[in-house]
Protein backbone atom coordinates (compact mmCIF):
# COMPACT_ATOMS: atom_id res chain seq x y z
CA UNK A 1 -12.63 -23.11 9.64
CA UNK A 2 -11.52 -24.72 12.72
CA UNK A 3 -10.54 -22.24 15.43
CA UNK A 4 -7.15 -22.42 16.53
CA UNK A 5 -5.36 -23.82 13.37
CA UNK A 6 -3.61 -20.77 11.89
CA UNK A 7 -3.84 -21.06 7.68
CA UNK A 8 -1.16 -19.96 5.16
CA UNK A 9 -1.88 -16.34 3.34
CA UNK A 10 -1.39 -19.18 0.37
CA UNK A 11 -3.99 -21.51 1.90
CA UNK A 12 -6.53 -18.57 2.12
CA UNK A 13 -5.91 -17.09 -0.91
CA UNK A 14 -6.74 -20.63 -2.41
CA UNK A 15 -10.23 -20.92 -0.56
CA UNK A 16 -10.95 -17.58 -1.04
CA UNK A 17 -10.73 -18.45 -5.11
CA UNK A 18 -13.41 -21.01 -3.68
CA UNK A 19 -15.60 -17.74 -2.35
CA UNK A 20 -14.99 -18.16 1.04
CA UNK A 21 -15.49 -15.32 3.02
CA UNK A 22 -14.73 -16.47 6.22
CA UNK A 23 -10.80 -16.87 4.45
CA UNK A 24 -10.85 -13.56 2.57
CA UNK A 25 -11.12 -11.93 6.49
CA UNK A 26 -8.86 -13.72 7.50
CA UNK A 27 -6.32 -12.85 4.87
CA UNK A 28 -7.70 -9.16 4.92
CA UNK A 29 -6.52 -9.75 8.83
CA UNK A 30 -3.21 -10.88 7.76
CA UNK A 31 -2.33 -8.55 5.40
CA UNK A 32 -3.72 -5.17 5.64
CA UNK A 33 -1.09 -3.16 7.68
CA UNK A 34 1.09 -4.18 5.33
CA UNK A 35 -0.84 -3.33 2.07
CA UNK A 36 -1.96 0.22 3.34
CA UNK A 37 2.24 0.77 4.06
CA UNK A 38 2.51 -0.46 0.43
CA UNK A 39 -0.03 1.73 -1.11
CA UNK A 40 0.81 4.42 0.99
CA UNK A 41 4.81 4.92 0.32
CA UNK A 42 3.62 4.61 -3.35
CA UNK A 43 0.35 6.90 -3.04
CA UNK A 44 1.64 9.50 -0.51
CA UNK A 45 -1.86 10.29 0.44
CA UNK A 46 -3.97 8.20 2.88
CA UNK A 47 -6.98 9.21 1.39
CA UNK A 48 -5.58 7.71 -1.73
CA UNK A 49 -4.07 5.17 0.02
CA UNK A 50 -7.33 3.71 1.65
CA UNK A 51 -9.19 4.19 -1.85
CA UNK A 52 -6.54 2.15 -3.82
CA UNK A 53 -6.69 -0.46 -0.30
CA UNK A 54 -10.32 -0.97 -1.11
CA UNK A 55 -9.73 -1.63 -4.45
CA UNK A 56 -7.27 -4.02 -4.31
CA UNK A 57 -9.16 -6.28 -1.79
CA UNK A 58 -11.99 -6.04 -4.14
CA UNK A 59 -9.26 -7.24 -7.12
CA UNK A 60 -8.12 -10.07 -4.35
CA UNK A 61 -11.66 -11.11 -3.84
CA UNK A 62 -12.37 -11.15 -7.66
CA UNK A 63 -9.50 -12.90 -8.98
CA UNK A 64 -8.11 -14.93 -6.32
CA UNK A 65 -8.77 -17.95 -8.86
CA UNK A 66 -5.83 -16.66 -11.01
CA UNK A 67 -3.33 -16.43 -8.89
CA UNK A 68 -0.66 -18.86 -9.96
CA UNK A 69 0.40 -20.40 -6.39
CA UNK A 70 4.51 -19.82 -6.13
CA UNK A 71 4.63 -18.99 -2.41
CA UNK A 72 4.60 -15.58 -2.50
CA UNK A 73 1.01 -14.63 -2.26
CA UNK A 74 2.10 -10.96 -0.65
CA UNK A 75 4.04 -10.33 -3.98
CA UNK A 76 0.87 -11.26 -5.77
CA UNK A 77 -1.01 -8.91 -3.69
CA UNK A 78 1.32 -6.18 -4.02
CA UNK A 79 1.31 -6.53 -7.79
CA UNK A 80 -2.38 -5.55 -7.67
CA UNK A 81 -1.80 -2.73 -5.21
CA UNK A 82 0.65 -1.10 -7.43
CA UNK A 83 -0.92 -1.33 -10.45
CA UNK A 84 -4.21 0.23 -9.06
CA UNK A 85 -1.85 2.90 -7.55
CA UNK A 86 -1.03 3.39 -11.34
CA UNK A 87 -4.44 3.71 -12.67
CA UNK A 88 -5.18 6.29 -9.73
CA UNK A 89 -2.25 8.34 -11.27
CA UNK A 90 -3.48 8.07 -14.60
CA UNK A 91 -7.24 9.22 -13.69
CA UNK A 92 -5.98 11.95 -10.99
CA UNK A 93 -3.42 13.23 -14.37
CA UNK A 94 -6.85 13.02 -16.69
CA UNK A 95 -8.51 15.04 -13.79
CA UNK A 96 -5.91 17.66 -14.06
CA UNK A 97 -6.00 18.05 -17.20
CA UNK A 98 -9.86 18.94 -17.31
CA UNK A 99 -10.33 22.41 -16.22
CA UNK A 100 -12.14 22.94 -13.19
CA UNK A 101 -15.59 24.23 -14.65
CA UNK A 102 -15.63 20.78 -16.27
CA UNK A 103 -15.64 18.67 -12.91
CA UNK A 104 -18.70 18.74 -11.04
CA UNK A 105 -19.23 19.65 -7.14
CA UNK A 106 -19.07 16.33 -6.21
CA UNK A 107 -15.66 15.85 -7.36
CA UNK A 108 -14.26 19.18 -6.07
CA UNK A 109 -15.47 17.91 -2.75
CA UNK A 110 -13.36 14.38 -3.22
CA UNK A 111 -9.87 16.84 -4.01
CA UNK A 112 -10.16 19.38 -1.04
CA UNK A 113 -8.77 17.50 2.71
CA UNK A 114 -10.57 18.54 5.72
CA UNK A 115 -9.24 21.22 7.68
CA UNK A 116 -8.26 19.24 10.79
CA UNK A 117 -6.33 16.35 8.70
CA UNK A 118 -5.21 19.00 6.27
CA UNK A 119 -1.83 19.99 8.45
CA UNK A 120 -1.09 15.92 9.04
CA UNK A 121 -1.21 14.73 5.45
CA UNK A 122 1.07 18.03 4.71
CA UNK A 123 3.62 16.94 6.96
CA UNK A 124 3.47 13.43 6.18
CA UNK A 125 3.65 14.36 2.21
CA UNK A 126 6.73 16.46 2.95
CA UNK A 127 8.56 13.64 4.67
CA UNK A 128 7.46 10.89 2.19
CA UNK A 129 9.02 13.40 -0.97
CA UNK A 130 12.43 13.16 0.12
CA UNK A 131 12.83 9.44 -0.35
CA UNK A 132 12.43 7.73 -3.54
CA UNK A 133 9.47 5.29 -3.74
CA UNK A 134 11.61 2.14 -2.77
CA UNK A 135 13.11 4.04 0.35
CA UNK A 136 9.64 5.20 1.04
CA UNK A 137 8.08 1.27 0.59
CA UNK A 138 11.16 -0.01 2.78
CA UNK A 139 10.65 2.65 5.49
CA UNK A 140 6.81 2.10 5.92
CA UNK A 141 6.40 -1.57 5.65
CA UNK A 142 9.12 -1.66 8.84
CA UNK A 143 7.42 1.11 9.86
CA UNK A 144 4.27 1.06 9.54
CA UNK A 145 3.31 -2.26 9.07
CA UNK A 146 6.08 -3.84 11.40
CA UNK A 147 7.44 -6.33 8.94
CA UNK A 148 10.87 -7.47 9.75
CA UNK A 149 13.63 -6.65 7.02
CA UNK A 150 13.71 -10.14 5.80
CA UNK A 151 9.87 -10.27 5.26
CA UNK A 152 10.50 -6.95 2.89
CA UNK A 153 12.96 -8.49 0.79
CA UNK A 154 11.10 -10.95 -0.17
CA UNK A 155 7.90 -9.13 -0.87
CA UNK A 156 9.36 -6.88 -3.14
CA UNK A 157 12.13 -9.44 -4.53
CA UNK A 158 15.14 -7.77 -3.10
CA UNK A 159 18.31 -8.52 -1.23
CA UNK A 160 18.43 -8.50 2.37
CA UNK A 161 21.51 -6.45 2.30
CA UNK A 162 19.96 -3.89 -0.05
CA UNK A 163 17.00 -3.83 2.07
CA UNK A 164 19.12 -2.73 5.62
CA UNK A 165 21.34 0.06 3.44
CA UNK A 166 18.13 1.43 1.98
CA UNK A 167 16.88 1.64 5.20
CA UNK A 168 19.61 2.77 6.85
CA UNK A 169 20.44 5.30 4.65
CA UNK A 170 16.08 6.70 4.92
CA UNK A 171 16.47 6.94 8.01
CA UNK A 172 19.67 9.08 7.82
CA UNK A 173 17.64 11.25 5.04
CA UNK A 174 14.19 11.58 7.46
CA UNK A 175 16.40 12.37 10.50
CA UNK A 176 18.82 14.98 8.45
CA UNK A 177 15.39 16.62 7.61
CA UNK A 178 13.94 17.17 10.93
CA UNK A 179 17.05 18.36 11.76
CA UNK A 180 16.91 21.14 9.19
CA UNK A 181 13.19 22.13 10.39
């Protein structure tokens, strides 16, 4: 690709269903700060979070040639991202319900955060649980991944309006909270 001549997420999307790496960066460039908010206000864990990421891109990269071009590659995207997220809950629910002689070493290891991160995800956890998971996908793709309130209702297919008092009214909840504490 030419330097200088910025591409559509559509256009990439389209030549990475060709295989071209060089475009799948490029979209992975686009888009990641964004998907990680995603995943994350649905996950709540960032060790999830980055799992379910790496997935997805991996679903992007291997079925790029079905995506049905409408415009909205982001929606697309997220559409993956969220239904990984699901599957994660389903296996981490199976996991639970195996007792814990029946999972291996390895696998404790994977459930147990390290000390210094433990106190972080904690906090981060506690603040995510008091907003539903569309206040909490609102708040951290403004947040987090700096897309303007405009750009979020059209990801996720939602009014503007509805958007700005979701927000609005996270904020309030988030703010109320630290408050409390």
């Amino acid at each position: 690709m030419r330097k200088g001549i910025r591409l559509s997420n559509e256009e990439l999307l389209r030549r990475v269903s060709l295989g071209d790496r060089e475009a799948f960066l490029l979209l992975y460039q686009n888009t990641d700060r964004t998907v990680y908010s995603f995943i994350l206000s649905i996950m709540k864990n960032p060790q999830d979070a980055e799992e379910v990421m790496q997935e997805t891109y991996m679903k992007i990269w291997t079925s790029a040639s079905s995506y049905q071009s409408q415009g909205k590659p982001l929606a697309w995207i997220f559409t993956i991202a969220r239904n990984l997220c699901y599957m994660k809950f389903r296996d981490q629910k199976h996991r639970a319900d195996m007792g814990l002689e029946e999972l291996t070493g390895e696998e404790t290891g994977e459930l147990c955060l390290p000390l210094e991160n433990l106190a972080d995800a904690m906090a981060l956890r506690a603040a995510l649980e008091l907003l539903k998971e569309d206040e909490r996908q609102i708040v951290l793709l403004h947040a987090s991944a700096g897309l303007k309130h405009r750009e979020i209702a059209a990801s996720l297919g939602m009014p503007l309006a509805t958007v700005l008092s979701k927000y609005n009214r996270s904020i309030k909840k988030l703010k109320q909270n630290l408050r409390e504490e």
